[in-house]
PDB file of N, CA and C in Angstrom:
ATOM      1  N   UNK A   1      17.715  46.747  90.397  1.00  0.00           N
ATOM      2  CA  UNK A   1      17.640  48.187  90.197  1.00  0.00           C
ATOM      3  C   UNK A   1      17.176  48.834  91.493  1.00  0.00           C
ATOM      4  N   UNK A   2      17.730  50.135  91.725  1.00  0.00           N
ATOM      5  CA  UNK A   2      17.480  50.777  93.005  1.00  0.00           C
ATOM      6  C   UNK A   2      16.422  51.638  92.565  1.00  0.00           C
ATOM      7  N   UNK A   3      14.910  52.095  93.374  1.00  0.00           N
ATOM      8  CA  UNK A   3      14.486  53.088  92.859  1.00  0.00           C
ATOM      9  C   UNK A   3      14.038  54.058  93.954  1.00  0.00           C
ATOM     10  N   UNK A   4      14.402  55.222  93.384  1.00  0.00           N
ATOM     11  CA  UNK A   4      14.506  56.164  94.250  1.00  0.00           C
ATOM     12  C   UNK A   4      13.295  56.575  95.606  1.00  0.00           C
ATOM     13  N   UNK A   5      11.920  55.586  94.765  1.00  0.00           N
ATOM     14  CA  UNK A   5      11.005  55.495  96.094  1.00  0.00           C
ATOM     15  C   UNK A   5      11.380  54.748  97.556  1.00  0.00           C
ATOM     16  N   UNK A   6      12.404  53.545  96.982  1.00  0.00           N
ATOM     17  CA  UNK A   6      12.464  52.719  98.236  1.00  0.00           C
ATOM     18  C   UNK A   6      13.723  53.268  99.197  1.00  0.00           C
ATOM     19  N   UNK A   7      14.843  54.303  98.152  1.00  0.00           N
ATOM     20  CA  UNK A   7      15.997  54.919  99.221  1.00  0.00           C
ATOM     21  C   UNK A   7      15.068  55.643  99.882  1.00  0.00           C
ATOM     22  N   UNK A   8      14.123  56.382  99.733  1.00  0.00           N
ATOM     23  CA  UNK A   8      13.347  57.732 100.713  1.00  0.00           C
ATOM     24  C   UNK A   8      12.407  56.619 101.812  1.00  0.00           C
ATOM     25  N   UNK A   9      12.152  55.699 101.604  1.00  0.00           N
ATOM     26  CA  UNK A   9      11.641  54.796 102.438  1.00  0.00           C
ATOM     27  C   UNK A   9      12.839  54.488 103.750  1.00  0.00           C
ATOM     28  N   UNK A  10      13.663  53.514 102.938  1.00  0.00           N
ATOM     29  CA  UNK A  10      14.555  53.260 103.719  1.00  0.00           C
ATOM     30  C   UNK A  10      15.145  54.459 104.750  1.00  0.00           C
ATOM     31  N   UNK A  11      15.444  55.649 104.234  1.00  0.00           N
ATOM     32  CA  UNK A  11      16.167  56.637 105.023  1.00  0.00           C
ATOM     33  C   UNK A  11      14.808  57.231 106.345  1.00  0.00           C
ATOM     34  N   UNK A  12      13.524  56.898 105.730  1.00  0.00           N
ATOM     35  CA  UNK A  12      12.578  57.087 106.862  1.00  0.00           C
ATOM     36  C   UNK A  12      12.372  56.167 107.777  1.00  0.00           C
ATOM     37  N   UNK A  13      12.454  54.878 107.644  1.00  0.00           N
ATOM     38  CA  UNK A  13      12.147  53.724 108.150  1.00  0.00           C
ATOM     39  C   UNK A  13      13.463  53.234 109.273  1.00  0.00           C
ATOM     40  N   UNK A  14      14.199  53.242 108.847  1.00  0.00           N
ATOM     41  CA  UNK A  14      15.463  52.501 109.161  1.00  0.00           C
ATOM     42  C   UNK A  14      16.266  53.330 110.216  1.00  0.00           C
ATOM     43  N   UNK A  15      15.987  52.726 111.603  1.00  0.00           N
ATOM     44  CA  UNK A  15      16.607  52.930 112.761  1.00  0.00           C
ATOM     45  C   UNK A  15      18.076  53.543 112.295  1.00  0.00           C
ATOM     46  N   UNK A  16      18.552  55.102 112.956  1.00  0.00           N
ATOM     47  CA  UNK A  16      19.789  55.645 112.800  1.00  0.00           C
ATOM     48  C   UNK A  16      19.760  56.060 111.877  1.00  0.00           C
ATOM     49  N   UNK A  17      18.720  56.137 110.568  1.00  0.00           N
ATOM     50  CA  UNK A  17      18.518  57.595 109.405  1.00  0.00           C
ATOM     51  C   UNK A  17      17.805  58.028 109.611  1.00  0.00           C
ATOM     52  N   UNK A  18      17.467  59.082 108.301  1.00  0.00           N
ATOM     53  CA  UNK A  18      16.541  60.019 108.637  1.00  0.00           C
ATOM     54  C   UNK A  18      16.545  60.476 107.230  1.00  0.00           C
ATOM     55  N   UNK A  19      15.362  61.098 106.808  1.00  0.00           N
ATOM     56  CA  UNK A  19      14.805  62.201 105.657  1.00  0.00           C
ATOM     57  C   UNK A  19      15.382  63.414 105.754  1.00  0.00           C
ATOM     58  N   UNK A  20      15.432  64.128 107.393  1.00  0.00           N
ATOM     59  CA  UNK A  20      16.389  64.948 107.110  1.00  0.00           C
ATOM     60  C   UNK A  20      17.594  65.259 106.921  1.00  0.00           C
ATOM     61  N   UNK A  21      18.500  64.440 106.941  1.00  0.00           N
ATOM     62  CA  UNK A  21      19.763  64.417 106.229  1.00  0.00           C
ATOM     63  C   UNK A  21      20.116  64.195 104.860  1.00  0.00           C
ATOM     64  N   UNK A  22      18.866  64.208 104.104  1.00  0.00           N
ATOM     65  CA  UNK A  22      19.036  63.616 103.047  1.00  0.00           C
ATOM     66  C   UNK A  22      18.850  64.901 102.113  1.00  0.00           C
ATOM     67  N   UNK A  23      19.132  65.204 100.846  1.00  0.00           N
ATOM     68  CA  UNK A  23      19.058  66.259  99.762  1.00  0.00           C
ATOM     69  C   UNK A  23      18.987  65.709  98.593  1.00  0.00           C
ATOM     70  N   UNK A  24      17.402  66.027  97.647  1.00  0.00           N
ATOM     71  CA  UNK A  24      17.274  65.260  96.870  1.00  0.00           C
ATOM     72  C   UNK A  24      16.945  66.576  95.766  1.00  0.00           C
ATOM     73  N   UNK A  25      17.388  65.671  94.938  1.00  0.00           N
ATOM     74  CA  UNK A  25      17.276  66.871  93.411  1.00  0.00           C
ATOM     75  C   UNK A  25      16.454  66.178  92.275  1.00  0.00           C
ATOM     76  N   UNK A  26      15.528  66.611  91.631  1.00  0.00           N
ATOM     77  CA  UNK A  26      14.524  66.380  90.873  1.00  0.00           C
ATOM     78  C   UNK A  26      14.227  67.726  89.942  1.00  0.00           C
ATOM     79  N   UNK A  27      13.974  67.301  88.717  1.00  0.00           N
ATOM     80  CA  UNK A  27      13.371  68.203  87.837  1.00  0.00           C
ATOM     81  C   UNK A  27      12.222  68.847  87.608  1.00  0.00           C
ATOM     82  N   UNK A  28      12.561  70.034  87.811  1.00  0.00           N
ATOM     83  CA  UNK A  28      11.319  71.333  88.630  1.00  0.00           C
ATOM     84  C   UNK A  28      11.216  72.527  87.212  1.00  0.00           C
ATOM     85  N   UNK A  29      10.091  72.287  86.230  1.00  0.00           N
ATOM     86  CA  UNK A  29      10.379  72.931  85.014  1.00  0.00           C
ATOM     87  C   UNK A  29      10.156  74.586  85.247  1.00  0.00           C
ATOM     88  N   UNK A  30      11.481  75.209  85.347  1.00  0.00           N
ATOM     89  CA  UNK A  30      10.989  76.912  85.518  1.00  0.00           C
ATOM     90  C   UNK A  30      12.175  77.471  85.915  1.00  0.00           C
ATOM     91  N   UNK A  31      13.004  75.927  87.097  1.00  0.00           N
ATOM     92  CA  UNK A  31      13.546  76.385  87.994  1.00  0.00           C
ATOM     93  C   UNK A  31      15.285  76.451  87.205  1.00  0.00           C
ATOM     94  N   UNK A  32      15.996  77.178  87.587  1.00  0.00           N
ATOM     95  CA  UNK A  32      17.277  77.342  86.541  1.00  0.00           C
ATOM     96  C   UNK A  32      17.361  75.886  86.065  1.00  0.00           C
ATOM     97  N   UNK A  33      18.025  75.968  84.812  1.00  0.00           N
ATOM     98  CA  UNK A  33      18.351  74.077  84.583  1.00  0.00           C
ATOM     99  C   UNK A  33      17.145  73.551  84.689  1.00  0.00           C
ATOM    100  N   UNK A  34      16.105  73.664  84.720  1.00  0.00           N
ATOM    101  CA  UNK A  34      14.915  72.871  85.435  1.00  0.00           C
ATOM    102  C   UNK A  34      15.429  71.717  86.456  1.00  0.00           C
ATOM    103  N   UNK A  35      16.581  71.599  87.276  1.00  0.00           N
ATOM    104  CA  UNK A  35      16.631  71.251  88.219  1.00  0.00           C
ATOM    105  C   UNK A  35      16.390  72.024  89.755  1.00  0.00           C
ATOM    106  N   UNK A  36      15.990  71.571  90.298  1.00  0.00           N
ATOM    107  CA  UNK A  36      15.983  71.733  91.774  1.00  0.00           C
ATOM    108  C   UNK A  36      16.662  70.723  93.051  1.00  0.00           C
ATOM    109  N   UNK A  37      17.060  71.159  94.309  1.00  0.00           N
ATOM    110  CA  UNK A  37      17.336  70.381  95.293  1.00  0.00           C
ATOM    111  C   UNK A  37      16.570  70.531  96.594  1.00  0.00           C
ATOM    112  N   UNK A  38      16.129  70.076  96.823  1.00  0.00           N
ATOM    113  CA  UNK A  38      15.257  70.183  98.600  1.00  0.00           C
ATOM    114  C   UNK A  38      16.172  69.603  99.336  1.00  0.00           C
ATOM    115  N   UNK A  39      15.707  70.008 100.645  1.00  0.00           N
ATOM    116  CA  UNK A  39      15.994  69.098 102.489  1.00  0.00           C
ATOM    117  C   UNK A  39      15.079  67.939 102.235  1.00  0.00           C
ATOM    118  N   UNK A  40      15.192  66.674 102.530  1.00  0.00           N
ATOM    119  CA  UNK A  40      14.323  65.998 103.152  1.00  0.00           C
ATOM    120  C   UNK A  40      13.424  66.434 104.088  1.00  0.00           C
ATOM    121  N   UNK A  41      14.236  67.577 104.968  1.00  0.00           N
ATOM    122  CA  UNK A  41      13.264  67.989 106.166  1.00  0.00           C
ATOM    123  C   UNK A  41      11.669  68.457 105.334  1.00  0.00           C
ATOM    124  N   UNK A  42      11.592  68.745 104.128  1.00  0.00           N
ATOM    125  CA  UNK A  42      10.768  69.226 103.382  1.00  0.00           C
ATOM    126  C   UNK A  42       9.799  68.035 102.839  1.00  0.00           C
ATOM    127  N   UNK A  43       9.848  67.306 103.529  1.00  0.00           N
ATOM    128  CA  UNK A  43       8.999  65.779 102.643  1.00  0.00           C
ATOM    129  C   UNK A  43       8.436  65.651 103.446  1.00  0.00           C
ATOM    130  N   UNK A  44       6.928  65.913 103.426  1.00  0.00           N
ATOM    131  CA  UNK A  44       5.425  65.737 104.575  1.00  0.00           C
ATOM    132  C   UNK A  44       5.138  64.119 104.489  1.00  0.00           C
ATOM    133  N   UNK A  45       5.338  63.454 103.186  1.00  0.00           N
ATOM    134  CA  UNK A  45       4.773  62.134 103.198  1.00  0.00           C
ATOM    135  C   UNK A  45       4.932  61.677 102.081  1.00  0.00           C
ATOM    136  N   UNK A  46       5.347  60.228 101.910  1.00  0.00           N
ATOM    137  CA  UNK A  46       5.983  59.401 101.234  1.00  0.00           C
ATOM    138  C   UNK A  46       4.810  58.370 100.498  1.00  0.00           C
ATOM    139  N   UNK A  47       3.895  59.055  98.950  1.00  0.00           N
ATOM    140  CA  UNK A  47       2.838  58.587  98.551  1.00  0.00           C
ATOM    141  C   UNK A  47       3.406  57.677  97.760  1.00  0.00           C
ATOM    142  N   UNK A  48       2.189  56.805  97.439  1.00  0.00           N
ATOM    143  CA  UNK A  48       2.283  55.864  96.187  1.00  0.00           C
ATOM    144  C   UNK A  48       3.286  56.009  95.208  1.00  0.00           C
ATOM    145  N   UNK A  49       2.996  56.916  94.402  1.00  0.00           N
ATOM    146  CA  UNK A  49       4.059  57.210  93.081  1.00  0.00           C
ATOM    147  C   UNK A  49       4.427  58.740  92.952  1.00  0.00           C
ATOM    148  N   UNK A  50       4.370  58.993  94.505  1.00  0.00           N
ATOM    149  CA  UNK A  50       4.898  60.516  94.491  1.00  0.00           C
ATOM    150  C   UNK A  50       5.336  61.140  96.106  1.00  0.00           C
ATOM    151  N   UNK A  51       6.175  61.883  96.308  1.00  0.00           N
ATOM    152  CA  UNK A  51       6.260  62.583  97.635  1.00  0.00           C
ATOM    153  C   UNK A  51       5.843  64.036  97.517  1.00  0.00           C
ATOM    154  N   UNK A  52       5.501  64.161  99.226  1.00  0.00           N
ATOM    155  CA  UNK A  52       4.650  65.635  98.964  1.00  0.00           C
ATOM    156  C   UNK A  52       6.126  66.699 100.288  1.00  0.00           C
ATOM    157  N   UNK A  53       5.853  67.730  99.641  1.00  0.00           N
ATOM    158  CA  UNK A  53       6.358  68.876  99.926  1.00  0.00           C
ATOM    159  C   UNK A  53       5.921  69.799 100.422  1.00  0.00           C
ATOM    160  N   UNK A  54       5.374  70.974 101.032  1.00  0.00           N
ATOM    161  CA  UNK A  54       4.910  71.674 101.377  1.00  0.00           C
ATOM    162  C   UNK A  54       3.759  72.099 100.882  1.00  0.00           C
ATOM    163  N   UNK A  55       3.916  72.301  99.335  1.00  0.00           N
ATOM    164  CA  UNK A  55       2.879  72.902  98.497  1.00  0.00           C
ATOM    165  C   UNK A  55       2.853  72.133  97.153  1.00  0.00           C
ATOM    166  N   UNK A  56       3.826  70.814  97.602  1.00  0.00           N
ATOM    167  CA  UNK A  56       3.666  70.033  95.741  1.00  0.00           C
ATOM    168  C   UNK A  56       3.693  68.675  95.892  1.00  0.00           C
ATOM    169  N   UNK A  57       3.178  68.195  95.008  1.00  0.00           N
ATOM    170  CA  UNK A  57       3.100  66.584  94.973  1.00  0.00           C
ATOM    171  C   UNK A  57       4.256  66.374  93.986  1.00  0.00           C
ATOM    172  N   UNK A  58       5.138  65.826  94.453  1.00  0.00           N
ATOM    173  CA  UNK A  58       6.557  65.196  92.872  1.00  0.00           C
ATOM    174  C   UNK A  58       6.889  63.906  92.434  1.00  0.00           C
ATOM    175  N   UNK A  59       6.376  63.848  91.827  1.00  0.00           N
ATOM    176  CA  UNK A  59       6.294  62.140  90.951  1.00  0.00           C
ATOM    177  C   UNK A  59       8.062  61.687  91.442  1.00  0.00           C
ATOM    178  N   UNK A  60       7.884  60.433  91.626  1.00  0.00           N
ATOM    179  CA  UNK A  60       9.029  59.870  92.181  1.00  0.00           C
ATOM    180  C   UNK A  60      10.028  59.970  90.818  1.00  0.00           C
ATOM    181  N   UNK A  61       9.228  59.783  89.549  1.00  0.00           N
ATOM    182  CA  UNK A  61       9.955  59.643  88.276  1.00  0.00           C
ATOM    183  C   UNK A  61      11.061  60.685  88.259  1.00  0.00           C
ATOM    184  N   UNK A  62      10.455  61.508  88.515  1.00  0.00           N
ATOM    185  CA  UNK A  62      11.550  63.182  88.416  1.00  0.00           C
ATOM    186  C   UNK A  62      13.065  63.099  89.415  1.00  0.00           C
ATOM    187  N   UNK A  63      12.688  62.157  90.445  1.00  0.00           N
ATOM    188  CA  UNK A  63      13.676  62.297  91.166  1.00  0.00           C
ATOM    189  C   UNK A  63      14.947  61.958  90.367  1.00  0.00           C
ATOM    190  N   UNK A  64      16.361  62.626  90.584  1.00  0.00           N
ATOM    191  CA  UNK A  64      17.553  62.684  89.917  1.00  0.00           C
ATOM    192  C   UNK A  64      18.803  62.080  90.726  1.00  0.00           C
ATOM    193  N   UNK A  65      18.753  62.286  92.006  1.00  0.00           N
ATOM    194  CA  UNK A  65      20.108  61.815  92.740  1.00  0.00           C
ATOM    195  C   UNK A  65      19.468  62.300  93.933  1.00  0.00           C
ATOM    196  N   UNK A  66      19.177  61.518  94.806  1.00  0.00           N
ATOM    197  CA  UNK A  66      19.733  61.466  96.498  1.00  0.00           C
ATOM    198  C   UNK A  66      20.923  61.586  97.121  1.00  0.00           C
ATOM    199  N   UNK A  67      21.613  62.299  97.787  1.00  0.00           N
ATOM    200  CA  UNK A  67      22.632  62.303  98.766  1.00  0.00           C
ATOM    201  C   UNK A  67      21.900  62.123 100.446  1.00  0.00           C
ATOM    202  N   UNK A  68      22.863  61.432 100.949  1.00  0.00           N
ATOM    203  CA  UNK A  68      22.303  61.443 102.823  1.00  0.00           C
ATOM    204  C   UNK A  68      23.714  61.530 103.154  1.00  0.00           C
ATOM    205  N   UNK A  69      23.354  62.360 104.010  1.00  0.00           N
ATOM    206  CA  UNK A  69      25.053  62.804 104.697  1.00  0.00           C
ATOM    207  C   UNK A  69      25.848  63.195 103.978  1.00  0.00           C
ATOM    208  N   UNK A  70      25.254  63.569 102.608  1.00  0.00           N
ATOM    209  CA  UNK A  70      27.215  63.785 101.541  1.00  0.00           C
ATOM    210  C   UNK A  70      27.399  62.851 100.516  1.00  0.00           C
ATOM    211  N   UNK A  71      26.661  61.692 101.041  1.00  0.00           N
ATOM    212  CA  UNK A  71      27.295  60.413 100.057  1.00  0.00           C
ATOM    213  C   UNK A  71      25.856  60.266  99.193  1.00  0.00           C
ATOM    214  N   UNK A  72      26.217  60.373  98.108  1.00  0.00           N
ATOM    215  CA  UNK A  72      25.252  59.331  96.619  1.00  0.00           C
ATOM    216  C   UNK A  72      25.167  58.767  96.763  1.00  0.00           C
ATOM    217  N   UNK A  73      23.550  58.419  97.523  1.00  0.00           N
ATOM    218  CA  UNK A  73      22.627  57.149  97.169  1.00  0.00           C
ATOM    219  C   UNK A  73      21.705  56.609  96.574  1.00  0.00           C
ATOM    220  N   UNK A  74      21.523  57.138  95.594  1.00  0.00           N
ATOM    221  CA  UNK A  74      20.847  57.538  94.432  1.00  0.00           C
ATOM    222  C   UNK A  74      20.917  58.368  93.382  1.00  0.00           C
ATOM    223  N   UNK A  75      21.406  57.263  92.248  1.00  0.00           N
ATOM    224  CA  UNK A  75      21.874  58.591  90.984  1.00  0.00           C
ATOM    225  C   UNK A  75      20.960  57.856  89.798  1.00  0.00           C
ATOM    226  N   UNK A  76      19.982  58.734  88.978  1.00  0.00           N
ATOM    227  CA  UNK A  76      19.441  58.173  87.813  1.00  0.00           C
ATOM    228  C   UNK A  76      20.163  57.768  86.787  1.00  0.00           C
ATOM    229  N   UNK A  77      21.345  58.339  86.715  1.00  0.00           N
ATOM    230  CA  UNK A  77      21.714  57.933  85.593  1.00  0.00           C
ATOM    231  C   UNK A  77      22.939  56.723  85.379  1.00  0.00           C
ATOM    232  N   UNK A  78      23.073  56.341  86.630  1.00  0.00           N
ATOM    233  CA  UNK A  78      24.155  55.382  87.373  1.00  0.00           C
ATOM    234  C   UNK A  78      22.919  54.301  87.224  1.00  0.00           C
ATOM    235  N   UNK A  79      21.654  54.611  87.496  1.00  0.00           N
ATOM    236  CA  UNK A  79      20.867  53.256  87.684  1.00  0.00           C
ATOM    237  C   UNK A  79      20.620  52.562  86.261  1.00  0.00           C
ATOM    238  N   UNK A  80      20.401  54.052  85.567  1.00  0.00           N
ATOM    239  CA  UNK A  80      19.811  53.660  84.074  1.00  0.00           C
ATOM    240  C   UNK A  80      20.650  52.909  83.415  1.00  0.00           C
ATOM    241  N   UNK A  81      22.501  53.308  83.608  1.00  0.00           N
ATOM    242  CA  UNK A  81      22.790  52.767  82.754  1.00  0.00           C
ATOM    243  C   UNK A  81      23.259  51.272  83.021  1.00  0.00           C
ATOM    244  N   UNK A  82      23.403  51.121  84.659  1.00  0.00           N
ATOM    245  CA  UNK A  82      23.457  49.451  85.636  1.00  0.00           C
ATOM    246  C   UNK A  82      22.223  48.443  84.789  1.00  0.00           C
ATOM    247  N   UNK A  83      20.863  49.131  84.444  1.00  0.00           N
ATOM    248  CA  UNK A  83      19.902  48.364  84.074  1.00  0.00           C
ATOM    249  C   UNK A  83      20.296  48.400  82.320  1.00  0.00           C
ATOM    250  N   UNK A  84      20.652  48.881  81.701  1.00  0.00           N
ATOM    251  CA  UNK A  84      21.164  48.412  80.249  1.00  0.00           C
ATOM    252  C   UNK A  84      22.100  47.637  80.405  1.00  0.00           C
ATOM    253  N   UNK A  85      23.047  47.658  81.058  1.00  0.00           N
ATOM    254  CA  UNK A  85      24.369  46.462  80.862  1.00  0.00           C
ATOM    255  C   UNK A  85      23.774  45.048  81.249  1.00  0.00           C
ATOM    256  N   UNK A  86      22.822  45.230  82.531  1.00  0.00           N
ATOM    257  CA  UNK A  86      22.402  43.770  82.894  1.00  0.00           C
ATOM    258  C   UNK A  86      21.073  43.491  81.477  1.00  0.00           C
ATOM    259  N   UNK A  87      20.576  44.503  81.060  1.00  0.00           N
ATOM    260  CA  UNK A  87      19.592  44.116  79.857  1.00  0.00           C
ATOM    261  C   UNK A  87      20.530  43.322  78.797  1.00  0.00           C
ATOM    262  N   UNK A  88      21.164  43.667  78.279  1.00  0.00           N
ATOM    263  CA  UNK A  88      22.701  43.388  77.445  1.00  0.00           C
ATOM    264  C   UNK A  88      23.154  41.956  77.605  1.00  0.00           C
ATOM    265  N   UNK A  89      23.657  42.058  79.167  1.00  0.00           N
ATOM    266  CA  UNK A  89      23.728  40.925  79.798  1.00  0.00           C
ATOM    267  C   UNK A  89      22.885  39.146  79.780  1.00  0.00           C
ATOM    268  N   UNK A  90      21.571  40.094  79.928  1.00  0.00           N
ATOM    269  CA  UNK A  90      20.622  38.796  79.628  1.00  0.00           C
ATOM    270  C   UNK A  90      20.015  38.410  81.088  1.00  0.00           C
ATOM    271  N   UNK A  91      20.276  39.201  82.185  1.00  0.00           N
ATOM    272  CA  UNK A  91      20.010  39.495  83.352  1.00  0.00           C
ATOM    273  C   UNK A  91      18.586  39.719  83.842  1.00  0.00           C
TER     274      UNK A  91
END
């Protein structure tokens, strides 16, 4: 299973990415849809079981889909349902 703490790692860590290319959408209760999308450029620091933003701490849980450059690298509901088939599986 991929989880969305270790893509925001990787895209910080890993020679030739970056956080700011990246656009991540997480559930923000208020905001239309209660979804929201940020810049990476907007991620001060990459905590334990949460990243911080300017003015918010956001539980990694909330996160919904990562894109970097355009491309989906992270989708919750692509993961959720990869981890039932291999549950199924016996995996």
């Amino acid at each position: 299973m991929v989880y969305p703490k270790d893509v925001l790692n990787r895209l910080k860590w890993t020679d030739g990415e970056s956080l700011d290319d990246a656009t991540i959408w997480y559930v923000h209760r208020g905001a239309p849809g209660d979804i929201m999308a940020i810049s990476g450029r907007r991620i001060r620091n990459l905590g334990q079981g949460f990243f911080e933003v300017d003015e918010s701490m956001i539980p990694y849980h909330r996160i919904l889909r990562i894109e970097y450059q355009g491309e989906v690298v992270f989708d919750k509901e692509v993961e959720s349902t990869r981890q039932d088939k291999e549950t199924a599986a016996g995996q």
